[in-house]
N, C-alpha and C. Protein backbone atom coordinates (compact mmCIF):
# COMPACT_ATOMS: atom_id res chain seq x y z
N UNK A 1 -16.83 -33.69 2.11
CA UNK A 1 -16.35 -34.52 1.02
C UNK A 1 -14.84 -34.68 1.13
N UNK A 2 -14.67 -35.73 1.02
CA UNK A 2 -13.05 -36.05 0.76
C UNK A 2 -12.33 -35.49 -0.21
N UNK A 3 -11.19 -34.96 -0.27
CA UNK A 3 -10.82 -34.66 -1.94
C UNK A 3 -9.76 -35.11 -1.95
N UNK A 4 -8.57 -35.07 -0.27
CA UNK A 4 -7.11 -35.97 -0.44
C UNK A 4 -6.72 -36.59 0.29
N UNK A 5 -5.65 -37.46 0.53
CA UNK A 5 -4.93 -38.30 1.74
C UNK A 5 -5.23 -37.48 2.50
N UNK A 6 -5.66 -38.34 3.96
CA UNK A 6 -5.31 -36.99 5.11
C UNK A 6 -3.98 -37.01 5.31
N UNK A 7 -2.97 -37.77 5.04
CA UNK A 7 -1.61 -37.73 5.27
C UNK A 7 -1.28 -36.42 5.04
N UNK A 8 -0.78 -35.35 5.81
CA UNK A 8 -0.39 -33.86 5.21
C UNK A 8 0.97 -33.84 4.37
N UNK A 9 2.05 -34.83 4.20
CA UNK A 9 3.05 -35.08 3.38
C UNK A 9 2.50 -36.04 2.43
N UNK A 10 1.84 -36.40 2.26
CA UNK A 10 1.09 -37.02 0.46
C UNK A 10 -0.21 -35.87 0.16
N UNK A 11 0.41 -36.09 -1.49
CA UNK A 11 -0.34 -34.94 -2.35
C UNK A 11 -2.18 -35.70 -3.08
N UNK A 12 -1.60 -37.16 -2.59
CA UNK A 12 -2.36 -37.90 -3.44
C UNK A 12 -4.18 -37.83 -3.20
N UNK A 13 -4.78 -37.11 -4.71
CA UNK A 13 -6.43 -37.23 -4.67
C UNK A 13 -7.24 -38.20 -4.99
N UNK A 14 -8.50 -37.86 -4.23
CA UNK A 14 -9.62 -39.21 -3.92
C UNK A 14 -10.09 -39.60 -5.20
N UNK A 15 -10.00 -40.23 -5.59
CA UNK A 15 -11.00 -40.73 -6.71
C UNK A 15 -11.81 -41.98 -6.59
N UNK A 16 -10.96 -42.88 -6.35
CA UNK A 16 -12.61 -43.94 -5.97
C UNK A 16 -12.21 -45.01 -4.63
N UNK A 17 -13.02 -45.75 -3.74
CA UNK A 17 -12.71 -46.43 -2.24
C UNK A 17 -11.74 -47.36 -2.40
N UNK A 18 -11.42 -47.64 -3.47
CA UNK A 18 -10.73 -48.78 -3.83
C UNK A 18 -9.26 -48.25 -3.57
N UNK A 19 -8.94 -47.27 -3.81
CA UNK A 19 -7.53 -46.62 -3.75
C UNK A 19 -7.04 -46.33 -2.52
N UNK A 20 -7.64 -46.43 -1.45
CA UNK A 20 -7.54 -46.17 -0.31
C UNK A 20 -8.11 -46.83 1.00
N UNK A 21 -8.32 -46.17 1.55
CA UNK A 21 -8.92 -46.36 2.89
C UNK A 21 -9.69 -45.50 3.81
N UNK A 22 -10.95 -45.79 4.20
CA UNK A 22 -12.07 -44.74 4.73
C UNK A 22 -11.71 -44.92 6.32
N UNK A 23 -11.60 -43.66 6.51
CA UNK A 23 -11.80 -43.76 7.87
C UNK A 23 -12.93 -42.67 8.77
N UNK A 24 -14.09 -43.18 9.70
CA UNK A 24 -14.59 -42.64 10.00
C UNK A 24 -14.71 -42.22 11.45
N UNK A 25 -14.79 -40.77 11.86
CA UNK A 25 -14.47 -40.65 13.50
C UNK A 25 -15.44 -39.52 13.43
N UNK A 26 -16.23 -40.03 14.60
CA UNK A 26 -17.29 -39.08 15.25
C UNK A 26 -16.79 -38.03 16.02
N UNK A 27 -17.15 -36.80 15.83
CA UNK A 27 -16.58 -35.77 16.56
C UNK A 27 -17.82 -35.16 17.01
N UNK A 28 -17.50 -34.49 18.75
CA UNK A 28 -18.64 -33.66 19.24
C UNK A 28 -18.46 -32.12 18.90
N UNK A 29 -19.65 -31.87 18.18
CA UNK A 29 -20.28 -30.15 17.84
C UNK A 29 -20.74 -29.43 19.04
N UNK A 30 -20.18 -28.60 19.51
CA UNK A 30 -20.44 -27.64 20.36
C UNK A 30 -20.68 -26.63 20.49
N UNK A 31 -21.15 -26.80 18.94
CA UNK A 31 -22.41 -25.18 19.07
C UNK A 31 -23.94 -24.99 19.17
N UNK A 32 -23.90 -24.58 19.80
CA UNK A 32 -25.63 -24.24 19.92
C UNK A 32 -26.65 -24.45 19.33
N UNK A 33 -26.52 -24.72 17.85
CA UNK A 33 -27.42 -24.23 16.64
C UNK A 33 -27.34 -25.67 15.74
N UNK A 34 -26.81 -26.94 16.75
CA UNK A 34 -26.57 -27.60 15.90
C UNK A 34 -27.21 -28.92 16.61
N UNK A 35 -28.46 -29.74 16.10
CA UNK A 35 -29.35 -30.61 16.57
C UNK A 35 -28.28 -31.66 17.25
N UNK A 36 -27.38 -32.43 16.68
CA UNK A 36 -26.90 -33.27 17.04
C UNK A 36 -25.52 -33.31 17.72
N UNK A 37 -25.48 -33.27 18.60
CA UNK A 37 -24.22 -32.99 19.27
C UNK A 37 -23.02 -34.12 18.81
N UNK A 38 -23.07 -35.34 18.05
CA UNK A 38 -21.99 -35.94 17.53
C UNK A 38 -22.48 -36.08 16.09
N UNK A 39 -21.27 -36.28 15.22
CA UNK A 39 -21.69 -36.24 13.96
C UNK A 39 -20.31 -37.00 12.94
N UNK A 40 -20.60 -37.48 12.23
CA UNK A 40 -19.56 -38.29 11.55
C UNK A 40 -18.29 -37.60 10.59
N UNK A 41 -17.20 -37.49 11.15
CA UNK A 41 -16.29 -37.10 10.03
C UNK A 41 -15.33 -37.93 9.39
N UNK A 42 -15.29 -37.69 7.82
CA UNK A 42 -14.12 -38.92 7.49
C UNK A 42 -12.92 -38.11 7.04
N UNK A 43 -11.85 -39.47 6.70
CA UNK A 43 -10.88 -39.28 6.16
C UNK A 43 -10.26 -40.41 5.53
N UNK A 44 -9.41 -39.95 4.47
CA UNK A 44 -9.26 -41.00 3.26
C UNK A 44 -7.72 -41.06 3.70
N UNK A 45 -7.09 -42.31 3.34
CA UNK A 45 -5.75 -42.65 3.47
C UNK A 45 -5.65 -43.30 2.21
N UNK A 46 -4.49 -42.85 1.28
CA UNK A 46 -4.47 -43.22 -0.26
C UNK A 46 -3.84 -44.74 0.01
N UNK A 47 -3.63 -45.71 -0.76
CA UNK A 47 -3.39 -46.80 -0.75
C UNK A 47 -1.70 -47.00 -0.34
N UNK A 48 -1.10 -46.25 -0.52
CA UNK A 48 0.48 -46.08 0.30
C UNK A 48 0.39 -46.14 1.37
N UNK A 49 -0.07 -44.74 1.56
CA UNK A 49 -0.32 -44.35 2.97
C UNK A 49 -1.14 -45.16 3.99
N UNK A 50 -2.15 -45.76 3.69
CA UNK A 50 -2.46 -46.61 4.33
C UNK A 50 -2.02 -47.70 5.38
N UNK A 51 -0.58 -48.23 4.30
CA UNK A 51 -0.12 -49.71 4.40
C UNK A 51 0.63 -48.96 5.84
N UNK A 52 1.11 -47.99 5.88
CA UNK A 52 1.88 -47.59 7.54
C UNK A 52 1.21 -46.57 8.21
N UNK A 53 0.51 -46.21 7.69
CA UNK A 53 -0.68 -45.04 8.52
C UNK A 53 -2.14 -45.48 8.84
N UNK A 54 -2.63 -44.94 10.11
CA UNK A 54 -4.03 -44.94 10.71
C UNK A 54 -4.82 -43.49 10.94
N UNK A 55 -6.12 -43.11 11.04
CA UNK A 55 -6.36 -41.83 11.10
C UNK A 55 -6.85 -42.23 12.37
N UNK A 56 -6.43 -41.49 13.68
CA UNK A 56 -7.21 -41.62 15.09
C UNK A 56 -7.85 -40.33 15.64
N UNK A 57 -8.41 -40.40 16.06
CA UNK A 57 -9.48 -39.60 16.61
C UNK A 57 -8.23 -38.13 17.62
N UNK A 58 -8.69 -37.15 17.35
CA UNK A 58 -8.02 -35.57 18.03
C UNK A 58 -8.58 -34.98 18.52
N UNK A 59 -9.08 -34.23 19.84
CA UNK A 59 -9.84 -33.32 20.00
C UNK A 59 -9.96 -31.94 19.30
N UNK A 60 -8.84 -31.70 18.94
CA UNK A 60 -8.77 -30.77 18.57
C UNK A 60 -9.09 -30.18 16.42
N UNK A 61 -8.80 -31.31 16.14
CA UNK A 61 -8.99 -31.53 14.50
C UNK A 61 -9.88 -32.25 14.43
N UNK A 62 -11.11 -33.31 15.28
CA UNK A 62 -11.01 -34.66 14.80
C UNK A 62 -10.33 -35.96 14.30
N UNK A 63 -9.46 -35.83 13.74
CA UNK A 63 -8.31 -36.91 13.53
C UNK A 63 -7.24 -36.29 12.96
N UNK A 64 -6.54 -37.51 13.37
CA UNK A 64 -5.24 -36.93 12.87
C UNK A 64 -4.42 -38.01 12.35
N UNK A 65 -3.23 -38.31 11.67
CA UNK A 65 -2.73 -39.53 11.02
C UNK A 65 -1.53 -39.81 11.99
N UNK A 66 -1.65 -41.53 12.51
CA UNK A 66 -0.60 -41.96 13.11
C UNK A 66 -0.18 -43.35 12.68
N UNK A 67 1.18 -43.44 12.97
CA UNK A 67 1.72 -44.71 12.73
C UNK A 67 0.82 -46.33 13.13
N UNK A 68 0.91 -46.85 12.32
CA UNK A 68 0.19 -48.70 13.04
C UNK A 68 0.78 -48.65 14.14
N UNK A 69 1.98 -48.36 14.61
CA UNK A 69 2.48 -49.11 15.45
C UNK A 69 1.84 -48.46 16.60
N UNK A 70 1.25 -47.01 16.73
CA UNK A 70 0.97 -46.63 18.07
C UNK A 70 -0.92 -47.15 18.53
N UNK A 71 -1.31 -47.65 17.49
CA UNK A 71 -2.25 -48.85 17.62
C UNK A 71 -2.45 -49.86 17.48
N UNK A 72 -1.12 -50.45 17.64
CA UNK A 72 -0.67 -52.17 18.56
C UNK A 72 0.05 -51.80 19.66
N UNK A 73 0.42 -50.71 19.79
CA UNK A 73 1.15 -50.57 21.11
C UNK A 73 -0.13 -49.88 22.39
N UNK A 74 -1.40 -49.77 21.93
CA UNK A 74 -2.24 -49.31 22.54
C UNK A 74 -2.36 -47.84 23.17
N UNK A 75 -1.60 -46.96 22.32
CA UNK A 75 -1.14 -45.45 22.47
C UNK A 75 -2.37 -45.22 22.17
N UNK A 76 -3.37 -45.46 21.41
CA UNK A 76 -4.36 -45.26 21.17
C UNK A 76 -5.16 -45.98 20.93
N UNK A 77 -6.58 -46.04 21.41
CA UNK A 77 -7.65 -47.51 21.26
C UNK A 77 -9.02 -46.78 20.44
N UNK A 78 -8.74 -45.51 19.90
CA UNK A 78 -10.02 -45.07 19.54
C UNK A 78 -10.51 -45.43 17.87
N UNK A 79 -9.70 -46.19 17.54
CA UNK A 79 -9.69 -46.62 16.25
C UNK A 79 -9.91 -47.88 16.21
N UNK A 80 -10.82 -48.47 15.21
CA UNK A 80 -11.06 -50.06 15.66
C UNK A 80 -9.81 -50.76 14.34
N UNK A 81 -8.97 -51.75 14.39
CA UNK A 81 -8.03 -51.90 13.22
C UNK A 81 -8.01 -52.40 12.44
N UNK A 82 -9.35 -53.32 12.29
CA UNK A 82 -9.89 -53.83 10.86
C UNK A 82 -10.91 -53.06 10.26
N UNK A 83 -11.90 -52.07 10.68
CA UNK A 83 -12.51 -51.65 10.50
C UNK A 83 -12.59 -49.79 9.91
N UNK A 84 -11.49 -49.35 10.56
CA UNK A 84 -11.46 -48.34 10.81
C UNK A 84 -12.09 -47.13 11.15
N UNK A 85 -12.97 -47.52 11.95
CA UNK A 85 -14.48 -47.37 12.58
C UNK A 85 -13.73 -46.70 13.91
N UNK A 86 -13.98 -45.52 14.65
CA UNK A 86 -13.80 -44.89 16.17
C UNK A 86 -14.56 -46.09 16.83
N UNK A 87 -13.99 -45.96 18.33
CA UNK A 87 -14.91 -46.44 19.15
C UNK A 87 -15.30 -46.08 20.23
């Protein structure tokens, strides 16, 4: 469940889709005990944060929050930019 910006410098909580922005990135589970080896994780970007932030895909966290600009500059393609759908 969502509860805040993933921005780690905004305090701001989820309350309804409209305030923000969903972002969803599939991450692979690599444990043993777990049927599906990919599985959907989200993250919310509050309506500020949004307007200059993207959540892109991390190996290490699942996502993480980066500038627009490093997905027009093609630093990263794992984010789709109308959608905010992984790809």
């Amino acid at each position: 469940m969502v509860e805040k910006c993933a921005n780690p410098e905004c305090s701001a909580s989820f309350h309804t889709l409209r305030d923000g922005r969903v972002f969803v990135i599939e991450v692979e589970d690599d444990s043993p005990d777990h049927a599906q080896p990919r599985h959907p994780r989200y993250f919310w970007l509050c309506k500020a944060c949004c307007r200059t932030l993207y959540v892109v895909a991390d190996e290490r966290e699942g996502g993480k929050v980066a500038p627009h600009r490093c997905i027009h500059l093609g630093e990263s393609s794992t984010v789709h930019p109308k959608t905010g759908r992984s790809a």
